[in-house]
C-alpha atoms as a PDB file:
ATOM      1  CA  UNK A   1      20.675   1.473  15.717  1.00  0.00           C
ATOM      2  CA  UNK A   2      20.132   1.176  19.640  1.00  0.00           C
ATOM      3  CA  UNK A   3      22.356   1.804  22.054  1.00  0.00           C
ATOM      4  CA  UNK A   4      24.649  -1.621  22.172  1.00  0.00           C
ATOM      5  CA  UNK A   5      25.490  -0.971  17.985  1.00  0.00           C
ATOM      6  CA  UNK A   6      23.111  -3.673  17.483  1.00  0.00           C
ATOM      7  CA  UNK A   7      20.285  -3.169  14.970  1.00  0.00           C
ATOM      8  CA  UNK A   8      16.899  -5.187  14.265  1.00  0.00           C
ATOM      9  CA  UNK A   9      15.623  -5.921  10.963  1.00  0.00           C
ATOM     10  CA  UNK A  10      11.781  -5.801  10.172  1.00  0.00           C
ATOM     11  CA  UNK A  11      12.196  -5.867   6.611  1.00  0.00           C
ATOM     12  CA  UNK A  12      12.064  -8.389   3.954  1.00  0.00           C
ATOM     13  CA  UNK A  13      16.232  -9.209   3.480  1.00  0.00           C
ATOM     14  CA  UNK A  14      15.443 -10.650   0.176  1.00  0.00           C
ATOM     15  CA  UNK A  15      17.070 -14.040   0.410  1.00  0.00           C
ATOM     16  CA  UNK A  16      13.475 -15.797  -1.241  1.00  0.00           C
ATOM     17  CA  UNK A  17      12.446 -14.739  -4.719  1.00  0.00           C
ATOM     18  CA  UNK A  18       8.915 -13.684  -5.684  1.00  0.00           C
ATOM     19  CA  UNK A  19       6.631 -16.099  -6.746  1.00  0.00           C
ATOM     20  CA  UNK A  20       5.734 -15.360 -10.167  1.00  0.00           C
ATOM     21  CA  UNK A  21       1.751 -15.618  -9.658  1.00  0.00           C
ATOM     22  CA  UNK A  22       0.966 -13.903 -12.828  1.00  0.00           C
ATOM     23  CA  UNK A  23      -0.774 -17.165 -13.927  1.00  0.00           C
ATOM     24  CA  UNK A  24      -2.436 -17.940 -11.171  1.00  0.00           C
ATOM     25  CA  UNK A  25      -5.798 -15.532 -10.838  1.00  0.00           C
ATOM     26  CA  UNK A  26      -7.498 -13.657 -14.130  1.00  0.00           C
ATOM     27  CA  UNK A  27      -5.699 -10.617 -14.746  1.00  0.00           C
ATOM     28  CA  UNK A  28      -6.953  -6.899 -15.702  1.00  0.00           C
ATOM     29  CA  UNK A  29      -4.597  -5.344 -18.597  1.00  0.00           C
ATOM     30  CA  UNK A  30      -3.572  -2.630 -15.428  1.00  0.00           C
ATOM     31  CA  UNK A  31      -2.525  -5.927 -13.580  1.00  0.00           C
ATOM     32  CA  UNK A  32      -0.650  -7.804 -16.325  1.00  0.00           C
ATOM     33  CA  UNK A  33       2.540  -6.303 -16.510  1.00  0.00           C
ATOM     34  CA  UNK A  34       2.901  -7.554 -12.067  1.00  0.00           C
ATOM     35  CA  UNK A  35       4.125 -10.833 -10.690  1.00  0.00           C
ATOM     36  CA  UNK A  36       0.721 -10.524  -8.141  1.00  0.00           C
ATOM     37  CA  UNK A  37      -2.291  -8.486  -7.830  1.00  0.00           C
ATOM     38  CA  UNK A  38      -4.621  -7.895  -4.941  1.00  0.00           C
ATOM     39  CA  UNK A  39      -6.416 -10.965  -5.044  1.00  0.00           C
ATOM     40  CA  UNK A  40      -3.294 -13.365  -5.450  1.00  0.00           C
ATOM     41  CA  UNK A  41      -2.594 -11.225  -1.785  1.00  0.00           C
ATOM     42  CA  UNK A  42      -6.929 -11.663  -0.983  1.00  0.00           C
ATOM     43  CA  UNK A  43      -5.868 -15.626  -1.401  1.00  0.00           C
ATOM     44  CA  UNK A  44      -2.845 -15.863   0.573  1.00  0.00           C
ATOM     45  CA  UNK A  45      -4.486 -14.168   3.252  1.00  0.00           C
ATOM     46  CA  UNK A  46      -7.239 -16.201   3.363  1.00  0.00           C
ATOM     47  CA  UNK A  47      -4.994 -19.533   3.136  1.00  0.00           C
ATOM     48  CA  UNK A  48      -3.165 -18.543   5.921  1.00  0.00           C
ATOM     49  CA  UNK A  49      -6.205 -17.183   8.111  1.00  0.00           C
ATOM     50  CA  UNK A  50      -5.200 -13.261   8.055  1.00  0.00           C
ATOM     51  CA  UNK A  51      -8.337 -11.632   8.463  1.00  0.00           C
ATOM     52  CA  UNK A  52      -8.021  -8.448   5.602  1.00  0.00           C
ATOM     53  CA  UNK A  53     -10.569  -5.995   5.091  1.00  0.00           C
ATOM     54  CA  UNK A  54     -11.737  -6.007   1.525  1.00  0.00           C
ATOM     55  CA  UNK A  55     -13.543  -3.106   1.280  1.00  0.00           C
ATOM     56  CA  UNK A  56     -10.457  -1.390   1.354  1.00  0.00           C
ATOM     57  CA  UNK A  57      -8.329  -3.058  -1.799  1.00  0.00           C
ATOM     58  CA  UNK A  58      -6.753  -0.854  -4.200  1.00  0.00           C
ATOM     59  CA  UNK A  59      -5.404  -1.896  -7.472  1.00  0.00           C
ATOM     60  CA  UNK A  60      -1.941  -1.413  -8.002  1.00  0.00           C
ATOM     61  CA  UNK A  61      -1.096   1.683  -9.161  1.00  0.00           C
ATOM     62  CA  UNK A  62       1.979   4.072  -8.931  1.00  0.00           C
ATOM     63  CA  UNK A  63      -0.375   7.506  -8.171  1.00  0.00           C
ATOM     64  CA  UNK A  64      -3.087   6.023  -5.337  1.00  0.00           C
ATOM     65  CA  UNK A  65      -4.302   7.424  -1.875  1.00  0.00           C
ATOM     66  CA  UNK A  66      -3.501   5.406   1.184  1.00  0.00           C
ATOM     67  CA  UNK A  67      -3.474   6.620   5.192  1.00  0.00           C
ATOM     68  CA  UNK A  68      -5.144   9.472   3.607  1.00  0.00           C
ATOM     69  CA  UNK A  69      -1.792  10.468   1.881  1.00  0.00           C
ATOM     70  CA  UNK A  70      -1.798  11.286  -2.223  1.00  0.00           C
ATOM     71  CA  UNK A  71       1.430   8.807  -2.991  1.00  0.00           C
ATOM     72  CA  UNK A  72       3.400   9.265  -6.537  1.00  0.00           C
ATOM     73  CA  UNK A  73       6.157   6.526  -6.527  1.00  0.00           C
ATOM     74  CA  UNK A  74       7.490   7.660  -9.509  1.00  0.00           C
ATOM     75  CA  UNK A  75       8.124  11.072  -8.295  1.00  0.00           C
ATOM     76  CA  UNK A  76       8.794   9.667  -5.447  1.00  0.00           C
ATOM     77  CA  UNK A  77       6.700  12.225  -3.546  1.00  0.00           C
ATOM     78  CA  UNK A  78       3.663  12.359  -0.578  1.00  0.00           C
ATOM     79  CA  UNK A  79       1.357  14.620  -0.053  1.00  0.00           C
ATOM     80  CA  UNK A  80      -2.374  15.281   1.577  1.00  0.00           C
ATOM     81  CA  UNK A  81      -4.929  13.848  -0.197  1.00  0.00           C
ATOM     82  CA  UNK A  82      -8.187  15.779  -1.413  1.00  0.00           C
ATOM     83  CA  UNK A  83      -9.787  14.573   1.346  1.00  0.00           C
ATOM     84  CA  UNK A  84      -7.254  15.356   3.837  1.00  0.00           C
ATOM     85  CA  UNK A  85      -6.542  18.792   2.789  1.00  0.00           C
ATOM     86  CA  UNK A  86     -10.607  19.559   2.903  1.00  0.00           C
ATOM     87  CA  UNK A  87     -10.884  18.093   6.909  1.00  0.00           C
ATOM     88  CA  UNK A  88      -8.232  20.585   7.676  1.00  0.00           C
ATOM     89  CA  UNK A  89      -9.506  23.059   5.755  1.00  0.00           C
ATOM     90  CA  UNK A  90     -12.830  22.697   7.600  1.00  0.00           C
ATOM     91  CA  UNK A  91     -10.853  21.907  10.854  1.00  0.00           C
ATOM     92  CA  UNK A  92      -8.545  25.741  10.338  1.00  0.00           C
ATOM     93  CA  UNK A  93     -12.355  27.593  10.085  1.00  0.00           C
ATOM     94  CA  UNK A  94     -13.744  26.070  13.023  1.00  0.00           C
ATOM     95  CA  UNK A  95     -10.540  27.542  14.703  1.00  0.00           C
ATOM     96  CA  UNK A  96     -11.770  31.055  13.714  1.00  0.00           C
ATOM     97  CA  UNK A  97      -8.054  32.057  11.845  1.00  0.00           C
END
């Protein structure tokens, strides 16, 4: 909230459904039980010009590793991800401690 009381939004407010896309691009059995999967988002991207760096796709999945971060969204827990933990690991013995 700033100062005035006012507050902005950057958020989806949720007044347009989701497209049901589930038709739309072959599906893995992983993918089948969602509306979308990464390349229904691959072709909206490219329809609308949004350059999106492929390389770095994950499938869908409610235990993945993004910004480096281990997420579980079931738990509904974050935490460092193997990687993570061994650059500061590595990063604490330069140090010396």
């Amino acid at each position: 909230m700033f100062d005035d009381g006012s507050m902005d939004e950057f958020d989806e407010d949720c007044t347009f459904s989701f497209w049901d896309l589930s038709m739309v691009t072959p599906r893995s059995v992983a993918d089948a039980s969602f509306t979308y999967n990464i390349e229904d988002i691959n072709a909206i991207s490219d329809h609308l010009g949004i350059p999106w760096e492929r390389s770095k796709d994950l499938p869908f999945a409610l235990i993945t590793t993004f910004i480096g971060l281990q997420w579980d969204l079931d738990a509904c827990m974050v935490g460092l991800g193997l990687k993570k933990i061994k650059k500061y690991i590595e990063a604490i013995n330069k140090w010396g401690v």
